[in-house]
Protein backbone atom coordinates (compact mmCIF):
# COMPACT_ATOMS: atom_id res chain seq x y z
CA UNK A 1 36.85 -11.38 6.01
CA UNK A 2 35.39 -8.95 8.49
CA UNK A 3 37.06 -8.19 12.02
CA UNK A 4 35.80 -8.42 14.71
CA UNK A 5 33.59 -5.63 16.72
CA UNK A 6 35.22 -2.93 18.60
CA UNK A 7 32.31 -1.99 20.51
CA UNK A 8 30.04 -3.31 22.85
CA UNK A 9 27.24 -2.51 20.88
CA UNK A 10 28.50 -4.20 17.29
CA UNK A 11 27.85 -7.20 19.36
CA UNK A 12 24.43 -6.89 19.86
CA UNK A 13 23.54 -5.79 16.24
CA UNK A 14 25.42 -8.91 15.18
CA UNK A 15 22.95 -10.56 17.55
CA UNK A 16 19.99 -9.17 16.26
CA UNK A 17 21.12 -9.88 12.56
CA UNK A 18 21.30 -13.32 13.27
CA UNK A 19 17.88 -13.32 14.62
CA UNK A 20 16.59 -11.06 11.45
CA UNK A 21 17.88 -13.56 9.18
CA UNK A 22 16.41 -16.78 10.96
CA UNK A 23 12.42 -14.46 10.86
CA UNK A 24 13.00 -13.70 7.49
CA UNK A 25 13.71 -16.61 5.97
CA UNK A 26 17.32 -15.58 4.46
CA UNK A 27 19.68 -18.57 3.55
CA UNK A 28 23.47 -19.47 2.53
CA UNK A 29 22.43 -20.81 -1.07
CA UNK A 30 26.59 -21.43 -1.10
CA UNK A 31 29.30 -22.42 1.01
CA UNK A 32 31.74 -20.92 -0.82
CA UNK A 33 33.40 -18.45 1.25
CA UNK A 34 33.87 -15.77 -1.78
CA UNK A 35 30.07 -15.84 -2.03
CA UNK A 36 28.80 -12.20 -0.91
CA UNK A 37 25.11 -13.19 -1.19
CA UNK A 38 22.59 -14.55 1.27
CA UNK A 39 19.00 -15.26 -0.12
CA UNK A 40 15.21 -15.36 0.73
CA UNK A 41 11.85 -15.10 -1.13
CA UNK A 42 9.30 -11.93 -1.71
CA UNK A 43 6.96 -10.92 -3.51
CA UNK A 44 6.82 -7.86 -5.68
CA UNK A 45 5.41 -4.74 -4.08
CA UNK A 46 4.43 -3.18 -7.40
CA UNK A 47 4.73 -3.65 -11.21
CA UNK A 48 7.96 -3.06 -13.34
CA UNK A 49 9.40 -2.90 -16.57
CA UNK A 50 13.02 -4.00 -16.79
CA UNK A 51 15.57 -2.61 -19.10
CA UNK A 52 15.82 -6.27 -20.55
CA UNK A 53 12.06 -6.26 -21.40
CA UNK A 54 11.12 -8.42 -18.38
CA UNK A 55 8.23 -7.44 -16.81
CA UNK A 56 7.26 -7.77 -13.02
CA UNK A 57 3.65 -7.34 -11.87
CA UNK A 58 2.91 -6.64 -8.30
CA UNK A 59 2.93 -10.25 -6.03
CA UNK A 60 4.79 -12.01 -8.80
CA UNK A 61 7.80 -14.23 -6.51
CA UNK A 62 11.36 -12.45 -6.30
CA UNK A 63 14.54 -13.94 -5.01
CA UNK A 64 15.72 -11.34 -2.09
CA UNK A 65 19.29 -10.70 -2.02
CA UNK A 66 21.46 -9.83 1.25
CA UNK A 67 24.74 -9.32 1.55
CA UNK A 68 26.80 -11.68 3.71
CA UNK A 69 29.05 -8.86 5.69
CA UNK A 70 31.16 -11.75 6.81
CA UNK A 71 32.69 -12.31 3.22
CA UNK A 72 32.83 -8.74 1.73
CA UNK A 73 35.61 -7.40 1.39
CA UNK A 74 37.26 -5.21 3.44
CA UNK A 75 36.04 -1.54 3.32
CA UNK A 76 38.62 1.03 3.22
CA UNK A 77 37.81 4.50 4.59
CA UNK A 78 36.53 6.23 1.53
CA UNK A 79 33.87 3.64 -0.64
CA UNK A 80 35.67 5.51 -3.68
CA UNK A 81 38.58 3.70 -3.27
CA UNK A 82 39.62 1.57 -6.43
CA UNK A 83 41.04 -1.15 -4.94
CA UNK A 84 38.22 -1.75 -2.65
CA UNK A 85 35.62 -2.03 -5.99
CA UNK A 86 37.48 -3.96 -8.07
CA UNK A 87 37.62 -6.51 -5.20
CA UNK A 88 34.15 -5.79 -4.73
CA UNK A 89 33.12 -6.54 -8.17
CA UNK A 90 35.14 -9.35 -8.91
CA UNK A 91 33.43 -11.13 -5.30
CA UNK A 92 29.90 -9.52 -6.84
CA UNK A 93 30.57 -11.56 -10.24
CA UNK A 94 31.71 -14.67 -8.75
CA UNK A 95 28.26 -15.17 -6.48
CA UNK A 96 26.44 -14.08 -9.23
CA UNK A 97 28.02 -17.21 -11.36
CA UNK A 98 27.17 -19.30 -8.08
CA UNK A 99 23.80 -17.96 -7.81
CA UNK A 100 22.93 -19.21 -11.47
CA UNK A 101 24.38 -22.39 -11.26
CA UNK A 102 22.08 -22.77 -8.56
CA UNK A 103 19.07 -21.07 -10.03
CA UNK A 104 19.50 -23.02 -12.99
CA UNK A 105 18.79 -26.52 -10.81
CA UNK A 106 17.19 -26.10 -7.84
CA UNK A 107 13.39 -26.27 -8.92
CA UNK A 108 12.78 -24.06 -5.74
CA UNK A 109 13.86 -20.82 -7.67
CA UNK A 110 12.48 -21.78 -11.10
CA UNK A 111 9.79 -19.34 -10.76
CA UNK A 112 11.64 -16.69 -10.15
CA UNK A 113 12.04 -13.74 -12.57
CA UNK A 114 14.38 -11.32 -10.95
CA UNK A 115 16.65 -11.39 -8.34
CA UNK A 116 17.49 -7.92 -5.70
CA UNK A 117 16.03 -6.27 -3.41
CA UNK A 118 14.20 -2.31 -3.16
CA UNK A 119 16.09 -1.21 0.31
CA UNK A 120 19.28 -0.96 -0.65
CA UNK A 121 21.53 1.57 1.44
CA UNK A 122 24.54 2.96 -0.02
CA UNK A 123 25.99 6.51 -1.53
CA UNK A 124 25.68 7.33 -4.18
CA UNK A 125 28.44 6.91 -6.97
CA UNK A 126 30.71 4.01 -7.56
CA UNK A 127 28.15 1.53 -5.61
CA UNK A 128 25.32 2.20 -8.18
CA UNK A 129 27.86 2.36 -11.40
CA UNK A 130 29.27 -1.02 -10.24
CA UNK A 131 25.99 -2.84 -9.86
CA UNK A 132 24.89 -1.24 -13.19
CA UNK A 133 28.08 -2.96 -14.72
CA UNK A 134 27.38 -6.21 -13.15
CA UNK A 135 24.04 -6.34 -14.83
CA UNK A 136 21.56 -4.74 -12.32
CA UNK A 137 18.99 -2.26 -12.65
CA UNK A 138 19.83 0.13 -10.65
CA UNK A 139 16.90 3.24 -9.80
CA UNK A 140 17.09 6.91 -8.84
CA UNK A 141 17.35 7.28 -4.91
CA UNK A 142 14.21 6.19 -3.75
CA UNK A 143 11.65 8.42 -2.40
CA UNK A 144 10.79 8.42 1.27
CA UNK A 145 7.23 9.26 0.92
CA UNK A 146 4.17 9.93 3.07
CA UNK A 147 5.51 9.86 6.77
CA UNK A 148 4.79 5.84 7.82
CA UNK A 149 7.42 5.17 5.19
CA UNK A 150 9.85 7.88 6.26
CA UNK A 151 10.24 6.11 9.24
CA UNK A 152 10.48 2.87 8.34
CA UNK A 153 13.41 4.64 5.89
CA UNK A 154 14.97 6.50 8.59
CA UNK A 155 15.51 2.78 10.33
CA UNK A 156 16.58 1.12 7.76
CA UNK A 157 18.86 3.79 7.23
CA UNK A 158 20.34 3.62 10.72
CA UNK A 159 20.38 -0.05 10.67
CA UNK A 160 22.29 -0.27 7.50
CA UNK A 161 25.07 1.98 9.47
CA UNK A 162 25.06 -0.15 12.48
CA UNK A 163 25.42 -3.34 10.44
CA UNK A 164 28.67 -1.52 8.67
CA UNK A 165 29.96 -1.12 12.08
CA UNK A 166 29.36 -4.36 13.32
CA UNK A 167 31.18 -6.38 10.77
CA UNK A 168 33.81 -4.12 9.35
CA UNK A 169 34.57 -1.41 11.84
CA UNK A 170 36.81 0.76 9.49
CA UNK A 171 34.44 1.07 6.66
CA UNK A 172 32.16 3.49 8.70
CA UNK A 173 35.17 5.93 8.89
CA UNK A 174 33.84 9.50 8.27
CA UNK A 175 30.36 8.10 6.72
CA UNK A 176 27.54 9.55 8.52
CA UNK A 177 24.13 8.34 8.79
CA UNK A 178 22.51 11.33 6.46
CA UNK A 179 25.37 9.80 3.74
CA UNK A 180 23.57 6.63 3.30
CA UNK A 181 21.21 6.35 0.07
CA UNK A 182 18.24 4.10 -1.03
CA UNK A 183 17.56 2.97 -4.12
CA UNK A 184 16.03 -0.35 -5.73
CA UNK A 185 17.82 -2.84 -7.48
CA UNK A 186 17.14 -5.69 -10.05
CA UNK A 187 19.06 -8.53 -12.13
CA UNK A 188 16.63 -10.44 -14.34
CA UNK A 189 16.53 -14.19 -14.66
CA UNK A 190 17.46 -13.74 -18.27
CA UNK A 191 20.03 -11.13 -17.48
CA UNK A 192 21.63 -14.09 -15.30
CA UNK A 193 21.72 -16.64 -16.91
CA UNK A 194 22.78 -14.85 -20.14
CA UNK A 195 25.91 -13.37 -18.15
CA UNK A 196 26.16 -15.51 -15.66
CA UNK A 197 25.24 -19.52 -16.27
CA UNK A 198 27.68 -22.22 -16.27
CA UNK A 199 29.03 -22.48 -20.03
CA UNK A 200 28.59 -26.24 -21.27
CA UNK A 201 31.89 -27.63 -22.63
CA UNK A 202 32.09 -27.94 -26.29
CA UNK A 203 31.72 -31.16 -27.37
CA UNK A 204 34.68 -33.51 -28.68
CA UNK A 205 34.58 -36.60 -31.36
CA UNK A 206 37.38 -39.30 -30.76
CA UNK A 207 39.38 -39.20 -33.43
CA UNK A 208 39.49 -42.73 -35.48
């Protein structure tokens, strides 16, 4: 669980989160406090080719992934620290097993072929090999682009280090703004459900 802000400012960005999440649609699709995952729906802003063979096409219906900064796990002050990822991916694997279960019965995310999200903030390293081990597709750091998109980067980029700040105060030690990466990431339907889906019990015969 994340502490609480030490500055007067970590207060408003957990403010304006809150109001973020309500305008874009994200939702708790668990209760489960070791659930790292928030959700909401997008489209696809282009086509892709997954390593799985699944193919996107540009408007096709995505689930969005967020993180839920309230249940990650503590970040020490280096994101290399081993203790901090293997937490990290045993809380990634257990939302992904929640996040099937539900997939696989709520009729609202039937149509959905992937599951991510293309501004993802981090450095670069053990984040990306981690989520590449967990079963996403992970790109290259992402291109800024012409200038509109710059921008919009250079927020995002400063918004992803005020929300570290905000809910876990320590885990900003030393990083800097210019630190913080973008890349694109992707888990397939098939990808979760293969690794991920509830595993039917094998069936018994009373003995007679």
């Amino acid at each position: 669980m994340m502490g609480s802000p030490r500055y007067p400012m970590d207060w408003v960005v957990r403010f304006l989160d809150a109001v973020l999440r309500r305008f874009l649609g994200i939702w708790e699709f668990s209760d489960d406090p070791e659930c790292i995952y928030r959700l909401s729906l997008g489209r696809a802003g282009r086509d892709m080719s997954l390593p799985d063979g699944t193919v996107i096409r540009r408007g096709e219906a995505l689930g969005i992934l967020h993180l839920w900064p309230e249940h990650l796990p503590p970040v020490p002050g280096s994101d290399s620290s081993l203790a901090w990822g293997a937490a990290m991916s045993r809380a990634s694997r257990r939302s992904l097993q929640i996040l099937a279960g539900r997939a696989d019965r709520d009729p609202a995310l039937a149509h959905l072929s992937a599951f991510g999200n293309e501004g993802v903030f981090f450095r670069a390293g053990p984040p990306a090999r981690l989520l590449e081990r967990i079963g996403f597709a992970v790109t290259q750091e992402l291109s800024s682009g012409a200038q509109p998109r710059r921008i919009r980067t250079a927020i995002a980029r400063r918004w992803a280090w005020l929300l570290r700040r905000a809910f876990n105060p320590h885990g900003r030690d030393g990083l800097r703004v210019s630190d913080l990466r973008r890349y694109e990431i992707w888990l397939t339907r098939r990808t979760l459900m293969a690794k991920y889906a509830p595993r039917p019990l094998p069936s018994t015969r009373e003995s007679r």
